[in-house]
Protein backbone atom coordinates (compact mmCIF):
# COMPACT_ATOMS: atom_id res chain seq x y z
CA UNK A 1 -8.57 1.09 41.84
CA UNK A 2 -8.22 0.84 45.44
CA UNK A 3 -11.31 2.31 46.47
CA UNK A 4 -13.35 -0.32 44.37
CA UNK A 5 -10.80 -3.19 46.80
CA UNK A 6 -12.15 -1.13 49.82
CA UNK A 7 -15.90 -2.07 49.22
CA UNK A 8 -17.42 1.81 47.63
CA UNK A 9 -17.80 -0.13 44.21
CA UNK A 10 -16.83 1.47 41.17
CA UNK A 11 -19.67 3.38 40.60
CA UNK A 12 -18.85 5.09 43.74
CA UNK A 13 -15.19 5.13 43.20
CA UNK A 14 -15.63 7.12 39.81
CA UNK A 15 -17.38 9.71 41.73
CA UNK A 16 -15.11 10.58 43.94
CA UNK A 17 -13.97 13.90 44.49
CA UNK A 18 -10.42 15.17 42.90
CA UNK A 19 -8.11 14.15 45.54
CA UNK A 20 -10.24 11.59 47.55
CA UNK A 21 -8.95 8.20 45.18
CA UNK A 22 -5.42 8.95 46.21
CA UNK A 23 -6.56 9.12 49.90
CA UNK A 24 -7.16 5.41 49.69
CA UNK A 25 -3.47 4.13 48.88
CA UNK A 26 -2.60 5.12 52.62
CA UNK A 27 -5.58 4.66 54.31
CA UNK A 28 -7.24 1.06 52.67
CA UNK A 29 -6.42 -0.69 56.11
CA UNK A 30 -2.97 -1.85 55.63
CA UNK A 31 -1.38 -3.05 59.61
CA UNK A 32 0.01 0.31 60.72
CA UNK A 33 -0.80 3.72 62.68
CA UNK A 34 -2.57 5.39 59.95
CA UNK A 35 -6.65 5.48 59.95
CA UNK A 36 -8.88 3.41 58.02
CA UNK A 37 -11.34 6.03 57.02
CA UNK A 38 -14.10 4.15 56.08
CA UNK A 39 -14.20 3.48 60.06
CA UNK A 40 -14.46 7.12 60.93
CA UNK A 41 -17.09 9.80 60.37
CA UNK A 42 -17.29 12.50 57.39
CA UNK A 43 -17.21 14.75 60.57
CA UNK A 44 -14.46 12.73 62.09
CA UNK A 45 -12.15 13.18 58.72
CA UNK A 46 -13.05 16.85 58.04
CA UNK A 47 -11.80 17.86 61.75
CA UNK A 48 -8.64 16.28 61.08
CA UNK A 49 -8.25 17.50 57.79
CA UNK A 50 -8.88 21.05 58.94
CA UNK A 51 -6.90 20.07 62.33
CA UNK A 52 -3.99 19.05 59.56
CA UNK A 53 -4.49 21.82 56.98
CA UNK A 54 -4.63 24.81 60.15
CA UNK A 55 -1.40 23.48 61.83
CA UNK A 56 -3.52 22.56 65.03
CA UNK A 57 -2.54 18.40 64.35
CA UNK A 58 1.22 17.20 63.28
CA UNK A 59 2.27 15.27 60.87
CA UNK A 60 4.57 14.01 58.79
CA UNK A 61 2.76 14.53 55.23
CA UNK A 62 -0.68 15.05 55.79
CA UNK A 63 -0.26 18.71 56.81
CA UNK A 64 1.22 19.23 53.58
CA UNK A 65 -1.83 17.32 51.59
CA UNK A 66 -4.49 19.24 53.58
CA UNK A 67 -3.32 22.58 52.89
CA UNK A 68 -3.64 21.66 49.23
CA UNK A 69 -7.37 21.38 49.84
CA UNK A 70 -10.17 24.22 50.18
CA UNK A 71 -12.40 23.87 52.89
CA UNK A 72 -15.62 23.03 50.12
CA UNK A 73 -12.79 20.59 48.45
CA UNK A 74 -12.34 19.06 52.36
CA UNK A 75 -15.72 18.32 53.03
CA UNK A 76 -16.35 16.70 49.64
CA UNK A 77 -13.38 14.66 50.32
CA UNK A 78 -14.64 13.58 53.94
CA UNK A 79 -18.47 13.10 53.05
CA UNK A 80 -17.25 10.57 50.39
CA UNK A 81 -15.23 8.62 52.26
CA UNK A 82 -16.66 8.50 55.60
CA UNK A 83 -18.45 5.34 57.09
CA UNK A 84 -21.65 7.32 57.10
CA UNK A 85 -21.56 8.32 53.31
CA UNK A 86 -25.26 7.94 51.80
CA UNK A 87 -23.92 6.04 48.42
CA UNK A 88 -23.23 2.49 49.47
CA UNK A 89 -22.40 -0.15 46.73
């Protein structure tokens, strides 16, 4: 599981939230333009996950994943993978 690779352990990785595991196959820190989210905020991903799911930021897919999520499922999401979650391995 790529979110054990990433350093959240797999304690923490089984606890994700539904939709937060797959999050990680983009975002694990591969040499591009998209975010490494354990470097931002859980504020820093809910704003652009809202900014994404209200049509305020563009993109190419992550508009389309955001609107999947509720704003409850969004903060769950961003709280768990944010560098300032409380469970660290």
């Amino acid at each position: 599981m790529m979110a054990v690779a990433l350093g959240w352990g797999a304690q923490a990785a089984e606890r994700l939230p539904a939709g937060a595991s797959s999050c990680t196959s983009c975002h694990a820190g591969a040499a591009s333009e998209i975010p490494v989210l354990e470097n931002l905020t859980a504020a820093e991903i809910e704003a652009a996950l809202e900014a994404y799911r209200s049509g305020g930021r563009d993109g190419t897919i992550m508009p389309r994943i955001a609107k999947g999520f509720s704003a409850a499922e969004t903060r769950a999401i961003a709280a768990s993978l944010g560098r300032d979650r409380q469970s660290k391995p």
